[in-house]
C-alpha atoms as a PDB file:
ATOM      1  CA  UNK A   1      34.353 -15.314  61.793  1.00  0.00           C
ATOM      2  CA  UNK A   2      36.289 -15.195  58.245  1.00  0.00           C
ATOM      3  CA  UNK A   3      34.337 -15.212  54.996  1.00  0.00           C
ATOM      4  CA  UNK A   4      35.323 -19.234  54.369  1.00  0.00           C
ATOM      5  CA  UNK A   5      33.656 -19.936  57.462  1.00  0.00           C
ATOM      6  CA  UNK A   6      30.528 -18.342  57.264  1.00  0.00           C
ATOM      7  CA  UNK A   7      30.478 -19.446  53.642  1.00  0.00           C
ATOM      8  CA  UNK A   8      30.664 -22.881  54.693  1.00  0.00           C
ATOM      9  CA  UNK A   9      28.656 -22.766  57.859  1.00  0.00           C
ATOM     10  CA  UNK A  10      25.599 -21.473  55.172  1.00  0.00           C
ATOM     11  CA  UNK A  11      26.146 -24.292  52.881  1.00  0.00           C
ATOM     12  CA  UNK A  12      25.251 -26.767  55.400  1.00  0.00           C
ATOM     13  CA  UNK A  13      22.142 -25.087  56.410  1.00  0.00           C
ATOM     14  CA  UNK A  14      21.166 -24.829  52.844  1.00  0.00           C
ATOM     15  CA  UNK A  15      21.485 -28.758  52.046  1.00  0.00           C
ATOM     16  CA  UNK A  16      19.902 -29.377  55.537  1.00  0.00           C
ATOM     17  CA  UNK A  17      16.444 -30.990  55.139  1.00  0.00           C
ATOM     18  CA  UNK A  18      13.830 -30.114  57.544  1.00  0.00           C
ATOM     19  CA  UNK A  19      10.144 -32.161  58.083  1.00  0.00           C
ATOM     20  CA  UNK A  20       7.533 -30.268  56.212  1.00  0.00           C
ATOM     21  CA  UNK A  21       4.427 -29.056  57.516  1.00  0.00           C
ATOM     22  CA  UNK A  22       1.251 -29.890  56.375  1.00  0.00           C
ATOM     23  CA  UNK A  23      -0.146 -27.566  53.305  1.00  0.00           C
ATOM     24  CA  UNK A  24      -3.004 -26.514  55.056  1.00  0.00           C
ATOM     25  CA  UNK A  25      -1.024 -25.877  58.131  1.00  0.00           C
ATOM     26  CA  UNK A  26       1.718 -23.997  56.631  1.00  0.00           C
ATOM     27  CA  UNK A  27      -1.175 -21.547  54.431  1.00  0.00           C
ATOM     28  CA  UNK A  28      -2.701 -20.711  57.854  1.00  0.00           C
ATOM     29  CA  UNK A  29       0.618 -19.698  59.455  1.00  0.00           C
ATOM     30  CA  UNK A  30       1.637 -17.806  56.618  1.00  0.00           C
ATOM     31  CA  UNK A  31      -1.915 -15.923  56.582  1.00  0.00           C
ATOM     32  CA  UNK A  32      -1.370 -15.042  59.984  1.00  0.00           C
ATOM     33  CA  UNK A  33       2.446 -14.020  59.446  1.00  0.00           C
ATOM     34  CA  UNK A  34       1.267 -11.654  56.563  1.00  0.00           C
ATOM     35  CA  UNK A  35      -1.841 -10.510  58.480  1.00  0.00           C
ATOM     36  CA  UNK A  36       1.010  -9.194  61.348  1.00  0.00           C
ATOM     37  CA  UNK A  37       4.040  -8.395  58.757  1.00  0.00           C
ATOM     38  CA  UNK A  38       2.048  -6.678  55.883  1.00  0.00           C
ATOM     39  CA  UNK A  39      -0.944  -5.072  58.018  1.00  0.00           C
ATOM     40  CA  UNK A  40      -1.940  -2.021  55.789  1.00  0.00           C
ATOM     41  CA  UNK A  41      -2.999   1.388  57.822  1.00  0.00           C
ATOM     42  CA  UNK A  42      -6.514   3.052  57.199  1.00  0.00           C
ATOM     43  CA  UNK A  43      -5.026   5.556  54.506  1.00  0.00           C
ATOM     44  CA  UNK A  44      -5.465   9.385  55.968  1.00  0.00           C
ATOM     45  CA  UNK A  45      -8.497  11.439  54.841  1.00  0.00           C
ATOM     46  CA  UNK A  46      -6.730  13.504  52.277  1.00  0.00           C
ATOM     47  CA  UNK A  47      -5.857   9.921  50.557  1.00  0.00           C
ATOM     48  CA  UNK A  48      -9.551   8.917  51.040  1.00  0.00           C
ATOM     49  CA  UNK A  49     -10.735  11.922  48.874  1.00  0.00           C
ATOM     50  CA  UNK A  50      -8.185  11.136  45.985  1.00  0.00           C
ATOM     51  CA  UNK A  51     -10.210   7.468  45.986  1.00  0.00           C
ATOM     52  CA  UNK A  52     -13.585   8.687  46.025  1.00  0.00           C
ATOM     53  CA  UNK A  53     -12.974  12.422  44.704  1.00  0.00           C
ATOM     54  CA  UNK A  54     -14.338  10.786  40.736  1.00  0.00           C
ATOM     55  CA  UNK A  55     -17.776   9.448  42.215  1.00  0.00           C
ATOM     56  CA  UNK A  56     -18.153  12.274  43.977  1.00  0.00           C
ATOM     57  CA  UNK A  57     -16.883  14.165  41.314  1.00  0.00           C
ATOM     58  CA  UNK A  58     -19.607  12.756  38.857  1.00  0.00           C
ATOM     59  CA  UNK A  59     -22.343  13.494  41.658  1.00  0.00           C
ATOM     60  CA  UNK A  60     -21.551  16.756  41.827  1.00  0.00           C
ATOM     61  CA  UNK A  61     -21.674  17.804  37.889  1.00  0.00           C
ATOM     62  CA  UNK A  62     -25.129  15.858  37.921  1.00  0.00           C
ATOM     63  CA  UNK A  63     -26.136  18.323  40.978  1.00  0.00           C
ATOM     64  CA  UNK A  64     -24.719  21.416  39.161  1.00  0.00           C
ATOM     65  CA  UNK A  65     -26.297  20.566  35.684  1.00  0.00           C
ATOM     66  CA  UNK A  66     -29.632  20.021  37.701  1.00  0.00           C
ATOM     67  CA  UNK A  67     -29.564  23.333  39.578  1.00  0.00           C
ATOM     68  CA  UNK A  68     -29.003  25.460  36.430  1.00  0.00           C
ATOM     69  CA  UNK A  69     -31.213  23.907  34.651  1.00  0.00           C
ATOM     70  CA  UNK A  70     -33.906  24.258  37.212  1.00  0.00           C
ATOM     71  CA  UNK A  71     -32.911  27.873  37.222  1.00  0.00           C
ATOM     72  CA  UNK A  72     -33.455  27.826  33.439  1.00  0.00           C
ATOM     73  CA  UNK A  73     -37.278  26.954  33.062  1.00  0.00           C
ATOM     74  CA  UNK A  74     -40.112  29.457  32.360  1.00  0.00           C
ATOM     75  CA  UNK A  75     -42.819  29.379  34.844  1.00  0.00           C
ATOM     76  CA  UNK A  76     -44.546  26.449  35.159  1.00  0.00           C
ATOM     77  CA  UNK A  77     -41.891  23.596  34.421  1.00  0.00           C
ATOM     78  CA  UNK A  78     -42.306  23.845  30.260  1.00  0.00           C
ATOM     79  CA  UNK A  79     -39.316  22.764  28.628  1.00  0.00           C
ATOM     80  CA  UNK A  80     -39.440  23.490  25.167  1.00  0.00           C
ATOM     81  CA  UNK A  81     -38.452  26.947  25.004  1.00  0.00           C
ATOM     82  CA  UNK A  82     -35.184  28.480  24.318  1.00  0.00           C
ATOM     83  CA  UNK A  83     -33.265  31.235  26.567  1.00  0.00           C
ATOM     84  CA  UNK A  84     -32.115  34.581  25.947  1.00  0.00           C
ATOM     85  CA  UNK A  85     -30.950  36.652  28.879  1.00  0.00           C
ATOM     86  CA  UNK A  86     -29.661  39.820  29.442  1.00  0.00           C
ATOM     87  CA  UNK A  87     -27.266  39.903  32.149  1.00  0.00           C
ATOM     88  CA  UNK A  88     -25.168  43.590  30.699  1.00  0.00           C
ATOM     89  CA  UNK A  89     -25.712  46.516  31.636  1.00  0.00           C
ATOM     90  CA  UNK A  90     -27.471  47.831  28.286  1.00  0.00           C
ATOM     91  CA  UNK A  91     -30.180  47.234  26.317  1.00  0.00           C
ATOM     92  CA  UNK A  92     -29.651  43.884  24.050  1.00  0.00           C
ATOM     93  CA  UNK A  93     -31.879  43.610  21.155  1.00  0.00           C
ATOM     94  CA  UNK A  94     -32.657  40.246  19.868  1.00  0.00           C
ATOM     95  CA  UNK A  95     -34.200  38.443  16.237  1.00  0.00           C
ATOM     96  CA  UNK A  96     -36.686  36.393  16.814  1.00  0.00           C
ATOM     97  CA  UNK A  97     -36.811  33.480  13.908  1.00  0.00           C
ATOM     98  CA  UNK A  98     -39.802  35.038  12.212  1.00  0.00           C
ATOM     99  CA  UNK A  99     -37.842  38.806  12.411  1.00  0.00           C
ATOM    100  CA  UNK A 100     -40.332  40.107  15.229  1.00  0.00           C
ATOM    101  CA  UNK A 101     -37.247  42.299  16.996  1.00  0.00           C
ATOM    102  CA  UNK A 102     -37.182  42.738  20.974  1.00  0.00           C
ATOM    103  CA  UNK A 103     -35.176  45.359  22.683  1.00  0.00           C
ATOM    104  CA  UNK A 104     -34.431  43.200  25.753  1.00  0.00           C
ATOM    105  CA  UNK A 105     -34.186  45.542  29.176  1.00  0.00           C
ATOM    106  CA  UNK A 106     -31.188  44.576  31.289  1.00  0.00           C
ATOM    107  CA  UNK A 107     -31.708  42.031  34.156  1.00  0.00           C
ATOM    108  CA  UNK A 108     -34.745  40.194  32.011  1.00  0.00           C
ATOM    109  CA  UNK A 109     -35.323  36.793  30.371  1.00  0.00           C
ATOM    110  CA  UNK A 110     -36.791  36.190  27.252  1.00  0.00           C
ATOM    111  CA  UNK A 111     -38.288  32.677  26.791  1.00  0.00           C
ATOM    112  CA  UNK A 112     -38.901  31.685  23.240  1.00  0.00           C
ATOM    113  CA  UNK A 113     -40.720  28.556  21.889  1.00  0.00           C
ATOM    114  CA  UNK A 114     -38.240  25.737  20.065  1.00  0.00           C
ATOM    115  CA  UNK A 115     -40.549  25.237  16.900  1.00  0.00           C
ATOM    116  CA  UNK A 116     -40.904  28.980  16.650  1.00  0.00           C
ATOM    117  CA  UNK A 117     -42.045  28.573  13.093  1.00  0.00           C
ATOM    118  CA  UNK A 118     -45.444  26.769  14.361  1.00  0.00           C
ATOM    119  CA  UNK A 119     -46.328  28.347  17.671  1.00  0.00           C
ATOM    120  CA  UNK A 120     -45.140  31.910  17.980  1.00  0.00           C
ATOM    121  CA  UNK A 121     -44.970  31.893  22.074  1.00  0.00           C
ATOM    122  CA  UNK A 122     -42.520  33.832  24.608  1.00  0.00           C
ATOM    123  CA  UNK A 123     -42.634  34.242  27.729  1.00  0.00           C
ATOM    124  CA  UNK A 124     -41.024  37.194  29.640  1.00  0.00           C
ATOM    125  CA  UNK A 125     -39.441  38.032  33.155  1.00  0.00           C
ATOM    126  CA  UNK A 126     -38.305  41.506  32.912  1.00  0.00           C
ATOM    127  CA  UNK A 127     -39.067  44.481  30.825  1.00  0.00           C
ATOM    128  CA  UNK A 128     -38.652  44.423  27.129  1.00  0.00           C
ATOM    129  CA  UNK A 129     -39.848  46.349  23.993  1.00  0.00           C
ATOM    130  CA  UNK A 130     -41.752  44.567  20.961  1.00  0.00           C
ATOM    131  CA  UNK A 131     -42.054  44.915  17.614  1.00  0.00           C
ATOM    132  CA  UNK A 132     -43.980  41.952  16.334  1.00  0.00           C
ATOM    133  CA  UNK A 133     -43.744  40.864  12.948  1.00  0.00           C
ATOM    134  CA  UNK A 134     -47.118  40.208  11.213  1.00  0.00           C
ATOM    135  CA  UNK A 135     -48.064  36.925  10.261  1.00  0.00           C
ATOM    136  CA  UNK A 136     -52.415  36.691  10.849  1.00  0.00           C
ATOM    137  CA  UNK A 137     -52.132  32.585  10.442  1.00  0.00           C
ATOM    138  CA  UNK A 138     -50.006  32.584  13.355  1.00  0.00           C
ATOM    139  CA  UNK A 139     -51.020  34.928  16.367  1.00  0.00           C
ATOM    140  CA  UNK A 140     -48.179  35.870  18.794  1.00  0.00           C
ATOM    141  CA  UNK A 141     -48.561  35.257  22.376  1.00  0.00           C
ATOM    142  CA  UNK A 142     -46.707  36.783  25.296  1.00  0.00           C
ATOM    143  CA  UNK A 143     -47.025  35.182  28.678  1.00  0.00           C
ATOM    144  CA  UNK A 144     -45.622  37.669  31.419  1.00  0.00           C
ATOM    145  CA  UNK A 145     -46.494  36.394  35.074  1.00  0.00           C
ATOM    146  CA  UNK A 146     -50.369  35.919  35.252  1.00  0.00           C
ATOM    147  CA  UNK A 147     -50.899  37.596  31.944  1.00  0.00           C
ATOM    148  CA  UNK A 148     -51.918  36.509  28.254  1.00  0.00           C
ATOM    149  CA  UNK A 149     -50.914  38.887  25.449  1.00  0.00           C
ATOM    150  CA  UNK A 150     -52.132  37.909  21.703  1.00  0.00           C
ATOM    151  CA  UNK A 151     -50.944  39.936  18.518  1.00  0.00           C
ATOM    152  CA  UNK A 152     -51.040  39.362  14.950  1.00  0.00           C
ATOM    153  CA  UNK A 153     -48.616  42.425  14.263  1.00  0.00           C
ATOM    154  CA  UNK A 154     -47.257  45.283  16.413  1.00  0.00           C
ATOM    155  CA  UNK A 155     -45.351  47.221  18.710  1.00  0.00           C
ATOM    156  CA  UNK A 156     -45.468  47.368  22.605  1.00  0.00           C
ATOM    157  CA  UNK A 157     -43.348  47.948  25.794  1.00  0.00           C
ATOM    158  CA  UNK A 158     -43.895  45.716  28.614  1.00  0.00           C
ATOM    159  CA  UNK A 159     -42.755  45.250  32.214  1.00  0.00           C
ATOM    160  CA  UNK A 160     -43.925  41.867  33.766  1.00  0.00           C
ATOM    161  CA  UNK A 161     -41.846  41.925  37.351  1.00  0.00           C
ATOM    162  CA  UNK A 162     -43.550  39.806  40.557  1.00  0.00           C
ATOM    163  CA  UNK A 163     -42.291  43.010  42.321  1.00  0.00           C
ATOM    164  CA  UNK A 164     -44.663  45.468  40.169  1.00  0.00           C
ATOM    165  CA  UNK A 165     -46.739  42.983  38.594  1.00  0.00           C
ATOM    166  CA  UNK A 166     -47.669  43.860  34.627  1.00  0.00           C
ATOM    167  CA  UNK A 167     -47.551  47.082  32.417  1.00  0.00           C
ATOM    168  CA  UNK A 168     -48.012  46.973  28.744  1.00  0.00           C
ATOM    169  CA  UNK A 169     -48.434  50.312  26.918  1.00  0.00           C
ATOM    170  CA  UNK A 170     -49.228  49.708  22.681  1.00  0.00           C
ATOM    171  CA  UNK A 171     -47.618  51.512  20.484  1.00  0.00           C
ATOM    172  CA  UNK A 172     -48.707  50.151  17.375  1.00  0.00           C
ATOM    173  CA  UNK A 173     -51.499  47.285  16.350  1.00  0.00           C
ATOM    174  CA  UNK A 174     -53.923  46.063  18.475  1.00  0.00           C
ATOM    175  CA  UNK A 175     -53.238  43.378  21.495  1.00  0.00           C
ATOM    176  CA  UNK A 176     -55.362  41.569  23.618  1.00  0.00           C
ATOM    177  CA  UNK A 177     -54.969  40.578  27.057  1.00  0.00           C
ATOM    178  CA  UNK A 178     -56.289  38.376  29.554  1.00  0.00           C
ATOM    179  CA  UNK A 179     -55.453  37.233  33.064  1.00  0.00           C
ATOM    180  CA  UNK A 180     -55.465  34.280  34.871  1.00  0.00           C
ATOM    181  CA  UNK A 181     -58.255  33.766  37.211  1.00  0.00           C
ATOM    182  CA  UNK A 182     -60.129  36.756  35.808  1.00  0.00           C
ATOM    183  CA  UNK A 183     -63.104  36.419  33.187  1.00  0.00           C
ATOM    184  CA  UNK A 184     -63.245  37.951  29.953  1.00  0.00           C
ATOM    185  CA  UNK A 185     -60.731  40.104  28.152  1.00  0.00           C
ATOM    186  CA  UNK A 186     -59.147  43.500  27.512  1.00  0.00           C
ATOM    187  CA  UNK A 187     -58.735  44.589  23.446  1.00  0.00           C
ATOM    188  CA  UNK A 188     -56.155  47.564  23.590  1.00  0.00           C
ATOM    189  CA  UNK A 189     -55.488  50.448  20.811  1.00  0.00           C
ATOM    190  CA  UNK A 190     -51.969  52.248  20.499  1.00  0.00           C
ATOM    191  CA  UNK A 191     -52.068  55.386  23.481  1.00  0.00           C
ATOM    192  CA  UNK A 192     -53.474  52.889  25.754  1.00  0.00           C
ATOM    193  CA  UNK A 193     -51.873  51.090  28.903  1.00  0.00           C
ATOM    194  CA  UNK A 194     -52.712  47.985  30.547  1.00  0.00           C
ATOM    195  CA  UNK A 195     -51.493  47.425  34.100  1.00  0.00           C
ATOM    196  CA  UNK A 196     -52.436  44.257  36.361  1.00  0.00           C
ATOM    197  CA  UNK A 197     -51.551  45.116  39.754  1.00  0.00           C
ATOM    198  CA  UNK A 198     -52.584  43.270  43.155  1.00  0.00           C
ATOM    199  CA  UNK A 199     -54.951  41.267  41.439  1.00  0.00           C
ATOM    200  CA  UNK A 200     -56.779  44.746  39.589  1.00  0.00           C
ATOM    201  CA  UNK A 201     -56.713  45.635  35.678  1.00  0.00           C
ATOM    202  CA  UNK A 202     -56.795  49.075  34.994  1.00  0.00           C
ATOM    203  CA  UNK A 203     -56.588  50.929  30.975  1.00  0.00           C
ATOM    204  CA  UNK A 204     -55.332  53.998  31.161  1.00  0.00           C
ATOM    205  CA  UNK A 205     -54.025  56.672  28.485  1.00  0.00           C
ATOM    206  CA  UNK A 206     -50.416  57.320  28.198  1.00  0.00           C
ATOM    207  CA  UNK A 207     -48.186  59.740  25.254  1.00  0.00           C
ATOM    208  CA  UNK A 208     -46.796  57.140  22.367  1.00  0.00           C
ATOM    209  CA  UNK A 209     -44.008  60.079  21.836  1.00  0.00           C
ATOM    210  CA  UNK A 210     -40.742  61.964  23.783  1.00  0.00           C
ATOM    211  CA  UNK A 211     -40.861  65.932  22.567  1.00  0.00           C
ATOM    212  CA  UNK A 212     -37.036  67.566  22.573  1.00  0.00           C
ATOM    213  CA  UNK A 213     -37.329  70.928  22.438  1.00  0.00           C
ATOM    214  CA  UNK A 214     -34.300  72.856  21.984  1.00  0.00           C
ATOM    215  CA  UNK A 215     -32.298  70.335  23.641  1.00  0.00           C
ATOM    216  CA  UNK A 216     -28.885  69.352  23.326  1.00  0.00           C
ATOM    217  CA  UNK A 217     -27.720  66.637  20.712  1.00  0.00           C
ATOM    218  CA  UNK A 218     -25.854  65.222  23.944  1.00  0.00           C
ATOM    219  CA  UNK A 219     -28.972  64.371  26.233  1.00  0.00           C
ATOM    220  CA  UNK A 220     -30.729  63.048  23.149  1.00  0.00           C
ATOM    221  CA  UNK A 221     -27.680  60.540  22.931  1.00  0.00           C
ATOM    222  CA  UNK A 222     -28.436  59.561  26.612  1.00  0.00           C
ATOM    223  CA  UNK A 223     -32.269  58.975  25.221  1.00  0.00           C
ATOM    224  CA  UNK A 224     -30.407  56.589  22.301  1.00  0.00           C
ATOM    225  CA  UNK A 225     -28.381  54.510  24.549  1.00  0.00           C
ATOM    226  CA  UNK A 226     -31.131  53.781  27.443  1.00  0.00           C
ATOM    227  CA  UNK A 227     -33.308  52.878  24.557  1.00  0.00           C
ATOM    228  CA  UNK A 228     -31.411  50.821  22.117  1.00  0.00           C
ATOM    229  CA  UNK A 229     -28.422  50.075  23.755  1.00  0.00           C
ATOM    230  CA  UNK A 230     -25.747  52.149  21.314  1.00  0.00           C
ATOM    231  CA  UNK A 231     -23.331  54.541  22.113  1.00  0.00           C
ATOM    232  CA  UNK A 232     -23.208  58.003  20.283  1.00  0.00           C
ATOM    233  CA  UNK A 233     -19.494  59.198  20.129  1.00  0.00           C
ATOM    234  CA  UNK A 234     -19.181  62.395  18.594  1.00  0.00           C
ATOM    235  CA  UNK A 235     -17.199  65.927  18.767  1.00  0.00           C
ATOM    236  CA  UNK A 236     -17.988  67.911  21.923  1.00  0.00           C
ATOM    237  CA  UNK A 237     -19.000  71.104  20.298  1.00  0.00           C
ATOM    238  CA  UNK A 238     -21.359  68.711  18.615  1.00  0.00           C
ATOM    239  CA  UNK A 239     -23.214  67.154  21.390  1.00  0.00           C
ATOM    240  CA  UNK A 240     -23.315  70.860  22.903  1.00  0.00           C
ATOM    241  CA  UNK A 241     -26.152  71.655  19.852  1.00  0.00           C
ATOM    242  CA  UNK A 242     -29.574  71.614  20.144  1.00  0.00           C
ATOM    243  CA  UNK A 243     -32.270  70.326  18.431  1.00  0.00           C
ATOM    244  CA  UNK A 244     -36.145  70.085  18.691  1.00  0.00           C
ATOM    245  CA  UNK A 245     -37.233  66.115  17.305  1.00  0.00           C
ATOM    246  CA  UNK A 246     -40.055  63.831  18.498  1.00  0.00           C
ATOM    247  CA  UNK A 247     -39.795  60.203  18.975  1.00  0.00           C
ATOM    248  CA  UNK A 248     -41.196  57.053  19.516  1.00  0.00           C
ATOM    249  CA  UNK A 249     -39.943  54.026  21.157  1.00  0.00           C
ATOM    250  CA  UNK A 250     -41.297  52.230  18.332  1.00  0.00           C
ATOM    251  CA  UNK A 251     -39.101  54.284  16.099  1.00  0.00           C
ATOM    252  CA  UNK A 252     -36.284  52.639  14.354  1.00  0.00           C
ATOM    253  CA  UNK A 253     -33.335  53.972  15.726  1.00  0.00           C
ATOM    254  CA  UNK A 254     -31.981  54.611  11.866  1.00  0.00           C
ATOM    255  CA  UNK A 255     -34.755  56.684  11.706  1.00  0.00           C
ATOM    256  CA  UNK A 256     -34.026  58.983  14.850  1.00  0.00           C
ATOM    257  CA  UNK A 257     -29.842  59.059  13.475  1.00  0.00           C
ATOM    258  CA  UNK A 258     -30.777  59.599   9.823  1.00  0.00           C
ATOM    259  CA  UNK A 259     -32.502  62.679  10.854  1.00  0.00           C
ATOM    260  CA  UNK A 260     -30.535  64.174  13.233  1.00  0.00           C
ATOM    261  CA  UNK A 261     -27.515  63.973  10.314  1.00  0.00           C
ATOM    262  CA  UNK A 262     -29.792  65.433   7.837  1.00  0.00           C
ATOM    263  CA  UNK A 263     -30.475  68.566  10.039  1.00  0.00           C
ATOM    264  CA  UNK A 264     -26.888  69.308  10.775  1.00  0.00           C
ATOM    265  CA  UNK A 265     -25.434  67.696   7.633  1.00  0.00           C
ATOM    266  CA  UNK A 266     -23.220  64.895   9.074  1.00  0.00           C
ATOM    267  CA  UNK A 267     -21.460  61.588   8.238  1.00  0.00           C
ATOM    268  CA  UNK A 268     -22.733  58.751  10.288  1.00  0.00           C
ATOM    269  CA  UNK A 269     -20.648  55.475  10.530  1.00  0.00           C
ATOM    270  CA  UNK A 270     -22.438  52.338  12.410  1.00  0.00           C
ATOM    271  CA  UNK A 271     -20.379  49.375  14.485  1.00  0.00           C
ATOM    272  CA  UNK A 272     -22.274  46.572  15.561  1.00  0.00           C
ATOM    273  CA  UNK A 273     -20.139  45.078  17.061  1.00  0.00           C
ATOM    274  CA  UNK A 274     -18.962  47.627  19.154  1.00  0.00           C
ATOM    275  CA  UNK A 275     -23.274  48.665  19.255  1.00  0.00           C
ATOM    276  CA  UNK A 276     -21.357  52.350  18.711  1.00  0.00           C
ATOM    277  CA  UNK A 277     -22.341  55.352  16.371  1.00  0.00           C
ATOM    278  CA  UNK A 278     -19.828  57.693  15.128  1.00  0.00           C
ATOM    279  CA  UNK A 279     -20.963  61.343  13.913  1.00  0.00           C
ATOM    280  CA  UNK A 280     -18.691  63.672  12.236  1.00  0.00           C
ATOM    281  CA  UNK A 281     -18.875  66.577  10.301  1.00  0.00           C
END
């Protein structure tokens, strides 16, 4: 069949007029022509996840942002406490807003109340070092586990791990402490140590002070850096001298540097950021 032909042939078809079906009747018989002709296939899983993935997507944050933040409240569901952690390897000392300074162990938690300025309160998982700045119209309190501590001004080391249970040992000041469950309460002076253990208080005496006697400048550095964190980098035939010094945890470590360069007449240089301390002759 030629192109004229078929042309032609079309042409009639096209002017042709046909009887019409009723509206109604020709909506239903389309509607079950596009039911057969456009029938759409369940979409495959992987497709299914790209629709849904931004619910789920939102669920999941929400489940996240619950979970950490559960993770991030001090014993007994209080809320209005900030967080400092220490999750390095060294000791991380931290400023309090009122300038009390803690020497925060590694692996511990420091809780500290929001309106610092009005209720001095922490609370401690951990081990940590305190020196408490002193302000007698607002008493400091430390809540480790069971345990109540109260200071006005002071120094102390304490360990309050559900492992061990509770060790204070006072340096400086005076503390009180009382435990949940228990009647009454324990007044401490500096050389004495508190420990709550199994359910049990018991004071004991312990030494405030580390003697080095004739010991080398090297293992005193090892003393510096389990204490405060810092890093001693010096010459060799340096760290090789010895030297006889007593200290105290509640020392400053300024104090314990500034010496040591006054007995062997050195330079000191400080980086904070780098929590290193450079002797040199």
């Amino acid at each position: 069949m030629d192109r004229k032909r078929i042309t032609d042939y079309l042409k009639v078809l096209w002017e042709q007029e046909y009887p019409r079906k009723p509206t109604a009747e020709m909506e239903t018989s389309w509607r079950h022509f596009s039911e057969k002709a456009f029938k759409r296939k369940a979409p495959p899983l992987y497709r299914r996840w790209y629709v849904v993935s931004p619910a789920a997507a939102a669920v999941l944050i929400l489940l996240i942002f619950m979970f950490n933040n559960i993770g991030n409240k001090p014993a007994g569901g209080e809320s209005g406490y900030m967080i400092a952690q220490n999750s390095g390897g060294r000791v991380k000392t931290l400023y309090l807003p009122d300038s009390t300074v803690v020497r925060l162990q590694p692996k511990s938690t420091l809780y500290y109340a929001k309106n610092f300025g009005e209720k001095r309160s922490v609370k401690l998982i951990g081990e940590a070092f305190f020196d408490v700045t002193r302000n007698e119209a607002t008493p400091f309190t430390l809540a480790g586990l069971n345990t109540m501590t109260t200071v006005l001004g002071t120094s102390f080391h304490i360990e309050a791990l559900p492992e061990k249970g509770v060790m204070l040992q006072l340096y400086e000041g005076s503390v009180k402490m009382e435990v949940e469950g228990l009647e009454g309460s324990w007044e401490l002076a500096p050389g004495q140590q508190f420990d709550y253990i199994g359910g049990e208080v018991d004071i004991d005496l312990f030494t405030t002070y580390i003697d080095f006697e004739n010991t080398t400048l090297g293992k005193v550095m090892e003393y510096i850096l389990d204490t405060y964190g810092y890093t001693v980098a010096a010459d060799q035939t340096l760290l090789g001298k010895t030297v006889t010094l007593r200290v105290s945890k509640s020392d400053h470590l300024s104090d314990i540097i500034e010496t040591i360069a006054a007995i062997y007449g050195l330079n000191i240089q400080t980086d904070e950021g780098l929590k290193q301390i450079t002797l040199s002759e």
